[in-house]
C-alpha atoms as a PDB file:
ATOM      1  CA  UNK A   1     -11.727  -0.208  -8.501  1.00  0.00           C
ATOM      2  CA  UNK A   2     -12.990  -0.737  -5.292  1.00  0.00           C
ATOM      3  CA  UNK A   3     -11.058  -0.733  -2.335  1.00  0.00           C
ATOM      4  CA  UNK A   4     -12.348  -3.959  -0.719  1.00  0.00           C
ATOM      5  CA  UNK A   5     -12.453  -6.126  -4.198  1.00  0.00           C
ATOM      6  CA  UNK A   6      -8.391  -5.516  -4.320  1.00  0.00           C
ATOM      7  CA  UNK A   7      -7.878  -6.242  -0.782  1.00  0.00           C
ATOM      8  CA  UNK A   8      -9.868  -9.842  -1.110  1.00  0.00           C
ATOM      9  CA  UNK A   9      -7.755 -10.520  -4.641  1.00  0.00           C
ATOM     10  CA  UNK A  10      -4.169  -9.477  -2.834  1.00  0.00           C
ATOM     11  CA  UNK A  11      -5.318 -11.517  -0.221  1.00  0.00           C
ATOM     12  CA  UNK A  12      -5.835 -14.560  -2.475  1.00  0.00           C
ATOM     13  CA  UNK A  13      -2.326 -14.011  -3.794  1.00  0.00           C
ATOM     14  CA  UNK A  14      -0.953 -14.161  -0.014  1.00  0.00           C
ATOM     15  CA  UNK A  15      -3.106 -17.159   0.418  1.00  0.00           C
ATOM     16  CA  UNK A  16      -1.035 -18.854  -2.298  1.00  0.00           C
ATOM     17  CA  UNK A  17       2.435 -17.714  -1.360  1.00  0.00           C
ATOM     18  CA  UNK A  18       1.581 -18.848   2.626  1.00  0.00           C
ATOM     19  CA  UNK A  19       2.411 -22.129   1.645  1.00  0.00           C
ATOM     20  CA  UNK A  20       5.986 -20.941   0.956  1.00  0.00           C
ATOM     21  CA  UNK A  21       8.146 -21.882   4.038  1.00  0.00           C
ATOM     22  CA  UNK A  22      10.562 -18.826   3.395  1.00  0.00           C
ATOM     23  CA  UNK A  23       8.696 -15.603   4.163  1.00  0.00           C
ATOM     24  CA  UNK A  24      11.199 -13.640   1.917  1.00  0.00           C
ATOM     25  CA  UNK A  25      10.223 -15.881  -0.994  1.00  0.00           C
ATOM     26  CA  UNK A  26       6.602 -15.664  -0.152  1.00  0.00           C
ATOM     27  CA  UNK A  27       7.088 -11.986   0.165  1.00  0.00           C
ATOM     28  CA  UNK A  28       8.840 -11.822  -3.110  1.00  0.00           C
ATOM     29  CA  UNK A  29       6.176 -13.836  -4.785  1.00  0.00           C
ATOM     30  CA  UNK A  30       3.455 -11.364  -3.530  1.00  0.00           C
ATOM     31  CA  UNK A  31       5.375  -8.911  -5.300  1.00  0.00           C
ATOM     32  CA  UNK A  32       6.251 -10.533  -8.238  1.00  0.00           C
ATOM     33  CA  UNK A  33       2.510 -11.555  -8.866  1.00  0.00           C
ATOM     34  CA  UNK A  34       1.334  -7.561  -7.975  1.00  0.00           C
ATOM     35  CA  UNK A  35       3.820  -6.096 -10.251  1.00  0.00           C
ATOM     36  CA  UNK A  36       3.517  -8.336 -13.658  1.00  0.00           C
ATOM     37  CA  UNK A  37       0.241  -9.581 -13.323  1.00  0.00           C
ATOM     38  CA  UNK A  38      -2.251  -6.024 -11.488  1.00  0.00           C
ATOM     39  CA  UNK A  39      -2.911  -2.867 -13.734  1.00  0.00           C
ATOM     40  CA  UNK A  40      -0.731   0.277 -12.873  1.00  0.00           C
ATOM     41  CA  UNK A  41      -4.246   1.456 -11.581  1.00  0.00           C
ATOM     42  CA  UNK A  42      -5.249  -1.240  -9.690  1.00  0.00           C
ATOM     43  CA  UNK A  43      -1.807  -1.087  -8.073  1.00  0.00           C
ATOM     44  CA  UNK A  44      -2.138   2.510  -7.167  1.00  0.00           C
ATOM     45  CA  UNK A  45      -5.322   2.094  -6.027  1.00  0.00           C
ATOM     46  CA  UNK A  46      -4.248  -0.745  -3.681  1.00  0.00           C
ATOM     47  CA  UNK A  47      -1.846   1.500  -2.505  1.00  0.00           C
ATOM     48  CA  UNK A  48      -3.709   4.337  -2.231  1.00  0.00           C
ATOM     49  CA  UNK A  49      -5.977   2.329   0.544  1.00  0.00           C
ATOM     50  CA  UNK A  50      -3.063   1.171   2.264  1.00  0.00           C
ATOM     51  CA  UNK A  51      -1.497   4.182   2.831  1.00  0.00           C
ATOM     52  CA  UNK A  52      -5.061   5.698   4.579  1.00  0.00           C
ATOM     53  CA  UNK A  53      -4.941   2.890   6.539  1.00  0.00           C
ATOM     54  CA  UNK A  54      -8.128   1.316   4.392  1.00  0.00           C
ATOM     55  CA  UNK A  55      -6.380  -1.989   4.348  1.00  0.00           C
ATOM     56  CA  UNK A  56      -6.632  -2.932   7.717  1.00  0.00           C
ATOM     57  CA  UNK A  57      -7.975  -6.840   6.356  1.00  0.00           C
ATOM     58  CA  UNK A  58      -4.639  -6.977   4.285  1.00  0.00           C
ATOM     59  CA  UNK A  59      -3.158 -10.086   5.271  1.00  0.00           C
ATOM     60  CA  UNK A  60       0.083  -9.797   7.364  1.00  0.00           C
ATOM     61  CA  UNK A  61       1.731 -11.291   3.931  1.00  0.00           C
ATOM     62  CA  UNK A  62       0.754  -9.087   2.009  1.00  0.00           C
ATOM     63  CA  UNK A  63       1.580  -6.060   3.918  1.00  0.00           C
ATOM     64  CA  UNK A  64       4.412  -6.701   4.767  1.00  0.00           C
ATOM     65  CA  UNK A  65       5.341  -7.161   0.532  1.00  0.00           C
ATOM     66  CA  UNK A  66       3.650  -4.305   0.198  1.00  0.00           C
ATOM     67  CA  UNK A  67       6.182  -2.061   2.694  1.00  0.00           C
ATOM     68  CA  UNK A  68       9.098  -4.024   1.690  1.00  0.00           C
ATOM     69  CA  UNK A  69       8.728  -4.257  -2.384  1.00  0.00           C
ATOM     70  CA  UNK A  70       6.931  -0.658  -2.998  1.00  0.00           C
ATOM     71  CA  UNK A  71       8.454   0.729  -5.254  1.00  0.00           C
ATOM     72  CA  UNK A  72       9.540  -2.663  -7.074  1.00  0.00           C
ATOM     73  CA  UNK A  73       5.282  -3.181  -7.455  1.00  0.00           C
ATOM     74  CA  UNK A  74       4.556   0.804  -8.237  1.00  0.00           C
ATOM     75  CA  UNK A  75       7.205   0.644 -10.673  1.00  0.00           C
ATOM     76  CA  UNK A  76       9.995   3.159 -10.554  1.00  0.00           C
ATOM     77  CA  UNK A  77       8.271   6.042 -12.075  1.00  0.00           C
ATOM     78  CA  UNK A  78       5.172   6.173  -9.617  1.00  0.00           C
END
């Protein structure tokens, strides 16, 4: 999936958690939504840009649930 098309849907997500006034719970959220709701693959992939730096329109939300729930939205085996 492409790159850009996951960074404007995880951004949508972070849109929606924003309104949150605790960041932890808005972070938490973020994950929560990536991890139930996103395709192993589309998670990976998501991943895959942020790590290479790709993500650079990630929304500050978003990254930061991305660094602080990794392996919590890879799943333990990935």
């Amino acid at each position: 999936m492409n790159i850009e098309h996951l960074i404007r849907m995880a951004n949508q997500i972070g849109t929606y958690f924003a309104a949150e006034p605790d960041r932890a719970v808005a972070r938490d959220g973020v994950a929560d939504h990536l991890a139930r709701f996103w395709e192993k693959r589309m998670r990976q992939n998501l991943y895959a840009g942020f790590d290479q730096g790709a993500a650079t329109t990630l929304a500050p939300l978003v990254s930061e649930a991305l660094t602080e729930h990794r392996e919590r939205i890879l799943g333990k085996a990935a």
